[in-house]
Protein backbone atom coordinates (compact mmCIF):
# COMPACT_ATOMS: atom_id res chain seq x y z
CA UNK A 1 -3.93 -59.35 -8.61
CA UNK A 2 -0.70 -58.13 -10.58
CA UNK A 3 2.45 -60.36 -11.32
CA UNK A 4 6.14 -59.12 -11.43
CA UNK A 5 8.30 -61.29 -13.60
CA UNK A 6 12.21 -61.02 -13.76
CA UNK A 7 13.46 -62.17 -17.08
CA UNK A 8 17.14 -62.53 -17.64
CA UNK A 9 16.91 -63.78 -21.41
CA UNK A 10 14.34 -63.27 -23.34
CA UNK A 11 13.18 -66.51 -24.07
CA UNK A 12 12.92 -67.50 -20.73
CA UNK A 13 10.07 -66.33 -20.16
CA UNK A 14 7.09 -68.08 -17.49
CA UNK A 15 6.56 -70.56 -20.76
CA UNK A 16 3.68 -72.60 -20.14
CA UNK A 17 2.57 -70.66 -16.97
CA UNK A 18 0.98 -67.85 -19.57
CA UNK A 19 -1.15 -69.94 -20.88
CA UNK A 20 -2.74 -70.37 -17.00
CA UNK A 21 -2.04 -66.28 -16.61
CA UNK A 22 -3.79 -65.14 -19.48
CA UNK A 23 -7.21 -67.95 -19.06
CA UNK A 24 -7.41 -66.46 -15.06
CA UNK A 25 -7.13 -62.74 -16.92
CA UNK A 26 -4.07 -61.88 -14.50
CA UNK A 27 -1.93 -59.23 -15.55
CA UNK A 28 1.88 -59.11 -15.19
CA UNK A 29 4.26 -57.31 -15.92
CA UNK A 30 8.15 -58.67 -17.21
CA UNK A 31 11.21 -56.87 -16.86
CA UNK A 32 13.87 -57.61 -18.90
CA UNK A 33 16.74 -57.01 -16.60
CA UNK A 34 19.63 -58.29 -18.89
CA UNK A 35 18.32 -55.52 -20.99
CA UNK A 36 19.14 -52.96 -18.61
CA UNK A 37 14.91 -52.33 -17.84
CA UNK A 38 14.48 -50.80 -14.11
CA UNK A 39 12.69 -52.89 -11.38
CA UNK A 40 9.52 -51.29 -10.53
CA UNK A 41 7.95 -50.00 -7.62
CA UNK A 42 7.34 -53.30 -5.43
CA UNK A 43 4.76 -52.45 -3.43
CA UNK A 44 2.73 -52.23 -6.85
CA UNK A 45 2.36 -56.28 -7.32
CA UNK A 46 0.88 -59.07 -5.21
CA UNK A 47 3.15 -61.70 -6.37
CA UNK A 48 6.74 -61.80 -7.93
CA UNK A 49 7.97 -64.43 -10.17
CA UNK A 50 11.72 -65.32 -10.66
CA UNK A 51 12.84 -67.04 -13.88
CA UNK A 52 16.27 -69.03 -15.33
CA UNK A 53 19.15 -67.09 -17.24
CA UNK A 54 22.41 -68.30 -18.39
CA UNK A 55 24.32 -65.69 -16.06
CA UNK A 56 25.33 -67.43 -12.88
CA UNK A 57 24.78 -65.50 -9.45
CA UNK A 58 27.87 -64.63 -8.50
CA UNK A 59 28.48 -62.93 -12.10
CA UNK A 60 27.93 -59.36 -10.86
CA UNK A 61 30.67 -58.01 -12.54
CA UNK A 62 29.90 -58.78 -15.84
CA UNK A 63 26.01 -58.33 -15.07
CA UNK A 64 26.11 -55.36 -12.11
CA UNK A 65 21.69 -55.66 -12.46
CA UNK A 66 22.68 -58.59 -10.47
CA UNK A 67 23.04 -56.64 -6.85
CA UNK A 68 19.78 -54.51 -7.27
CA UNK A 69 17.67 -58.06 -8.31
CA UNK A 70 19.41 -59.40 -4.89
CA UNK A 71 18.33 -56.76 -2.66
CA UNK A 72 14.49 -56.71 -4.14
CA UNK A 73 14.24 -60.46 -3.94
CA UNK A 74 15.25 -60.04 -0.34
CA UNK A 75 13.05 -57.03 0.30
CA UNK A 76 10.14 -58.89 -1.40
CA UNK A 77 10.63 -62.03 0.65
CA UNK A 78 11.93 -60.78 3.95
CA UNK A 79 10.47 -57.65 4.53
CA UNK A 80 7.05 -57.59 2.18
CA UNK A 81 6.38 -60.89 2.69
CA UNK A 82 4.48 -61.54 -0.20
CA UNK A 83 4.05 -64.81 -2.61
CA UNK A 84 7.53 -65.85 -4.42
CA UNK A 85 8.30 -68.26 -6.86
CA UNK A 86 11.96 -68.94 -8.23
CA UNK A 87 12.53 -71.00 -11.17
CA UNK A 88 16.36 -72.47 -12.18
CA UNK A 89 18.48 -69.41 -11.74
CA UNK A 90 15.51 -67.71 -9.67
CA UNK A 91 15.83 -70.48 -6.97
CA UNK A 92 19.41 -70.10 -6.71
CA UNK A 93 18.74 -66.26 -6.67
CA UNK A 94 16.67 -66.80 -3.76
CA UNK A 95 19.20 -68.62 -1.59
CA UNK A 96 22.20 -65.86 -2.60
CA UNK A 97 19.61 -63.07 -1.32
CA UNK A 98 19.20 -65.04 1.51
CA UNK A 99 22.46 -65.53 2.61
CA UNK A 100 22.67 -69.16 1.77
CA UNK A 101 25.29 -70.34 -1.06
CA UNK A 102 25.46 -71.68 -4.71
CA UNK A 103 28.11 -73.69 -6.27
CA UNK A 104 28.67 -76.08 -9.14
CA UNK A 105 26.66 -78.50 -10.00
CA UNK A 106 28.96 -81.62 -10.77
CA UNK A 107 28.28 -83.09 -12.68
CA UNK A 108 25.82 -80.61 -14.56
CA UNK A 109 22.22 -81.93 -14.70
CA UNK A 110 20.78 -81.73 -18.25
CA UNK A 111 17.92 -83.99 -19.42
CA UNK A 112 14.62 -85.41 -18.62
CA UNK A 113 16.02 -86.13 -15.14
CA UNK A 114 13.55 -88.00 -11.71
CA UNK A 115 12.77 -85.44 -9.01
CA UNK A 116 11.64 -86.32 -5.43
CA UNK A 117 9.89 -84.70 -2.83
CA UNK A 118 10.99 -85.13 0.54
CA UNK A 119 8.48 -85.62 3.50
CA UNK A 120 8.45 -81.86 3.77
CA UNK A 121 7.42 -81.33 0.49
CA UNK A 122 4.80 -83.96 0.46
CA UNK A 123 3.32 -81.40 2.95
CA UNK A 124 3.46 -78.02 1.38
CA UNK A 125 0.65 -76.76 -0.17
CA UNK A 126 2.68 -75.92 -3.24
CA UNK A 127 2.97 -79.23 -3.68
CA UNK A 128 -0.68 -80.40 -2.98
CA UNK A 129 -2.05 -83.05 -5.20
CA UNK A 130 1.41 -84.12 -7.05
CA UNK A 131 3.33 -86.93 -6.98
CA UNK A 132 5.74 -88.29 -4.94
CA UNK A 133 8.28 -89.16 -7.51
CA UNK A 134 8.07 -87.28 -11.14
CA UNK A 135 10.64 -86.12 -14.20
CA UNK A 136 11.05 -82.95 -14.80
CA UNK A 137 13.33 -80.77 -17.17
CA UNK A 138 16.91 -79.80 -15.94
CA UNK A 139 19.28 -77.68 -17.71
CA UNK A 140 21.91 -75.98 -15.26
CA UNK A 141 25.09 -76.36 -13.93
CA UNK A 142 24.98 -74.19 -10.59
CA UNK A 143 23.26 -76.01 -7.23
CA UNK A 144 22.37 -74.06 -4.04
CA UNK A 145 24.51 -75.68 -2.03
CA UNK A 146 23.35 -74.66 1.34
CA UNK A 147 19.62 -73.12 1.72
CA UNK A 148 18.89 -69.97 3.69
CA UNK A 149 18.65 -69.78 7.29
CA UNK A 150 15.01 -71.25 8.08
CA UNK A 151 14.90 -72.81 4.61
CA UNK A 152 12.72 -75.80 3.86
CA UNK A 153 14.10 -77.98 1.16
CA UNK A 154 11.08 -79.80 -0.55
CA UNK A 155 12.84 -82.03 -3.00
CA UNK A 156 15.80 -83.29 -4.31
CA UNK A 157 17.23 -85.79 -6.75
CA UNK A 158 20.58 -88.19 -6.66
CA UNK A 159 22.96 -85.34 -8.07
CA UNK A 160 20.89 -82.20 -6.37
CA UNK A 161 19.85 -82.46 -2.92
CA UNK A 162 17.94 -79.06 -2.85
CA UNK A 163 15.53 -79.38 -5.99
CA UNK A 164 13.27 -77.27 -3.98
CA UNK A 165 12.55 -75.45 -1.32
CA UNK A 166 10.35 -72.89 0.35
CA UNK A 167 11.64 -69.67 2.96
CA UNK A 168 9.30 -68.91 5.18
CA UNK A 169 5.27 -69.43 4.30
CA UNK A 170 4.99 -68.15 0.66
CA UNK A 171 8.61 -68.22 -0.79
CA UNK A 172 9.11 -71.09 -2.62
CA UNK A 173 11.56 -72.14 -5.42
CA UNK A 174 12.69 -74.95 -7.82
CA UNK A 175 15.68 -75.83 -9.66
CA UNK A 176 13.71 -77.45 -12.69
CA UNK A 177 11.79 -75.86 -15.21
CA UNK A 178 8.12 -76.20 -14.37
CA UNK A 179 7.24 -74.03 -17.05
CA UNK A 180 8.28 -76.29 -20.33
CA UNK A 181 6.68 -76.16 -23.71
CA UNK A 182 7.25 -77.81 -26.95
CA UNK A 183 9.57 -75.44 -28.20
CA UNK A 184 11.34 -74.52 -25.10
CA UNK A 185 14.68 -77.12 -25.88
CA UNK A 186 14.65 -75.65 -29.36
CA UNK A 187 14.87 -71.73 -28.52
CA UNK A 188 17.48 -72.57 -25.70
CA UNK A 189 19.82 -74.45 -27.72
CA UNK A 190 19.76 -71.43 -29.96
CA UNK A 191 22.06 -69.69 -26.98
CA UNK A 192 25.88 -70.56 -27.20
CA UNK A 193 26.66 -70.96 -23.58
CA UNK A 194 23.05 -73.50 -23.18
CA UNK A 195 23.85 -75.34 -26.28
CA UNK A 196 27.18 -75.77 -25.11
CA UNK A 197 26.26 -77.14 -21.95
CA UNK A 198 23.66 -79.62 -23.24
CA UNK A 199 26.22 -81.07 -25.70
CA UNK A 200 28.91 -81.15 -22.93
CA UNK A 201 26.72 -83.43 -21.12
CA UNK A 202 24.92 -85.48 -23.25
CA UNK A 203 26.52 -85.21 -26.50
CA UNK A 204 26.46 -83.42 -30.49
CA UNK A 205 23.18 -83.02 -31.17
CA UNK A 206 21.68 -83.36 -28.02
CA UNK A 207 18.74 -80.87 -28.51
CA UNK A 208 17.06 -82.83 -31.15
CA UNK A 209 16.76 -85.83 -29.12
CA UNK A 210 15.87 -83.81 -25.51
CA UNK A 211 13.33 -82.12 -28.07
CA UNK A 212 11.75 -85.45 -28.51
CA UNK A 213 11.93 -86.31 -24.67
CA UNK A 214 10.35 -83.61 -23.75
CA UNK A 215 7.74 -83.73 -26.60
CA UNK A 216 6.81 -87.53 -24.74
CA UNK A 217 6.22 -85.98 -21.59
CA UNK A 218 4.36 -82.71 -22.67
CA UNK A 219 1.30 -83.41 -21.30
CA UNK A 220 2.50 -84.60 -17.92
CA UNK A 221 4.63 -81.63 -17.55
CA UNK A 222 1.67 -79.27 -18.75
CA UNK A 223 -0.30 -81.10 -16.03
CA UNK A 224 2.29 -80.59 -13.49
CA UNK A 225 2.64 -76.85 -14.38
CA UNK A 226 -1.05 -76.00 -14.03
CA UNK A 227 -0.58 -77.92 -10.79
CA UNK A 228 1.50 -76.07 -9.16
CA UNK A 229 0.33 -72.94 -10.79
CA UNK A 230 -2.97 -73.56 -8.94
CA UNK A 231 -1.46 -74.30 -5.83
CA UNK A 232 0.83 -70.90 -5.78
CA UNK A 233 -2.24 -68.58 -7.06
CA UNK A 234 -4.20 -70.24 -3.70
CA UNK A 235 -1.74 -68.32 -1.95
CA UNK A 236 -2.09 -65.21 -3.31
CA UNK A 237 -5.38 -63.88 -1.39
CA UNK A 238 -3.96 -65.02 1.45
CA UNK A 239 -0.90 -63.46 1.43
CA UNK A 240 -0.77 -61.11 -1.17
């Protein structure tokens, strides 16, 4: 199979996922799209991965690569119908594509924060073999506030009803970062507008001490990401 990748920053990349990529010997290919790098021919990949960025949807103006991501996202999803998976800015992508709608998140959810799935979500296949209740690592201050037409939403938590959710049989998205590593707080504190966020919320200094959090709860996350990993490559023969 071959993976697409949309990057919007450079280090945020699929993080942990690669590790899982590069043991299965799958190649993919990322384009940088903040760096002004074309989208490819779509009909090319099996499988097209959305990651986070600090740009917010509706900031087309200042990033016009915005409107062409849009339409392949919704080509990809409504009209290919191949395997999808949306990570922070990726799952709000998703819902703008897809006519639903994105907001602020208030108040901003930043941490080592509890994530549920709903009844639906205990369901999906994505999903399969995970628990109920788990943490996860949040960073972002935009929610999809209402999902697509014929949207799914698979979990939530108190501040964020739509945590995640899947569009039709092999779209699927989350709002947290499944794809955390040890050094993941540490390079995104190193950008202004992140940094500035995280201490906003939580406080001066805040990245050493989410560093820590997240160091605590490495190998649950790791086990979480391979997880779900597993789960979304299962639909790739199927679909793809």
């Amino acid at each position: 199979m071959r993976l697409l990748v949309f990057q919007h920053v450079d280090c945020e990349h699929p993080g942990k996922l690669r590790d899982f990529l590069r043991d299965d010997g799958v190649e993919w290919d990322a384009v940088e799209l903040d760096e002004g790098e074309p989208i490819p021919d779509l009909e090319d990949y099996d499988a097209l991965w959305v990651m986070g960025g600090p740009m917010d949807v509706w900031d087309t103006d200042e990033h016009p690569w915005l409107v062409p991501e849009k339409e392949a996202i919704r080509r990809w999803v409504r009209e290919l119908e191949r395997p999808f998976l949306g990570v922070c800015l990726g799952h709000q992508l998703l819902a703008d594509a897809l006519g639903g709608a994105c907001g602020l998140q208030r108040p901003p959810e930043i941490g080592v924060l509890e994530v549920e799935l709903t009844a639906e979500g205990l369901a999906d296949p994505i999903f399969e073999g995970m628990a109920e209740r788990g943490h996860a690592l949040q960073w972002h201050s935009v929610c999809v506030e209402q999902p697509p037409a014929g949207a799914v939403v698979l979990a939530g938590s108190p501040l964020c009803e739509v945590q995640a959710m899947r569009v039709g049989p092999r779209a699927w998205s989350m709002q947290y970062h499944v794809e955390a590593e040890p050094d993941t707080v540490a390079n995104w504190a190193a950008i202004d507008a992140y940094r500035a966020a995280l201490e906003a919320a939580l406080g001066p200094g805040a990245a050493e001490g989410l560093a820590a959090e997240v160091d605590r709860r490495i190998d649950a996350f790791t086990a979480d990401a391979e997880r779900l990993y597993r789960n979304f490559m299962a639909a790739v023969p199927a679909y793809g």
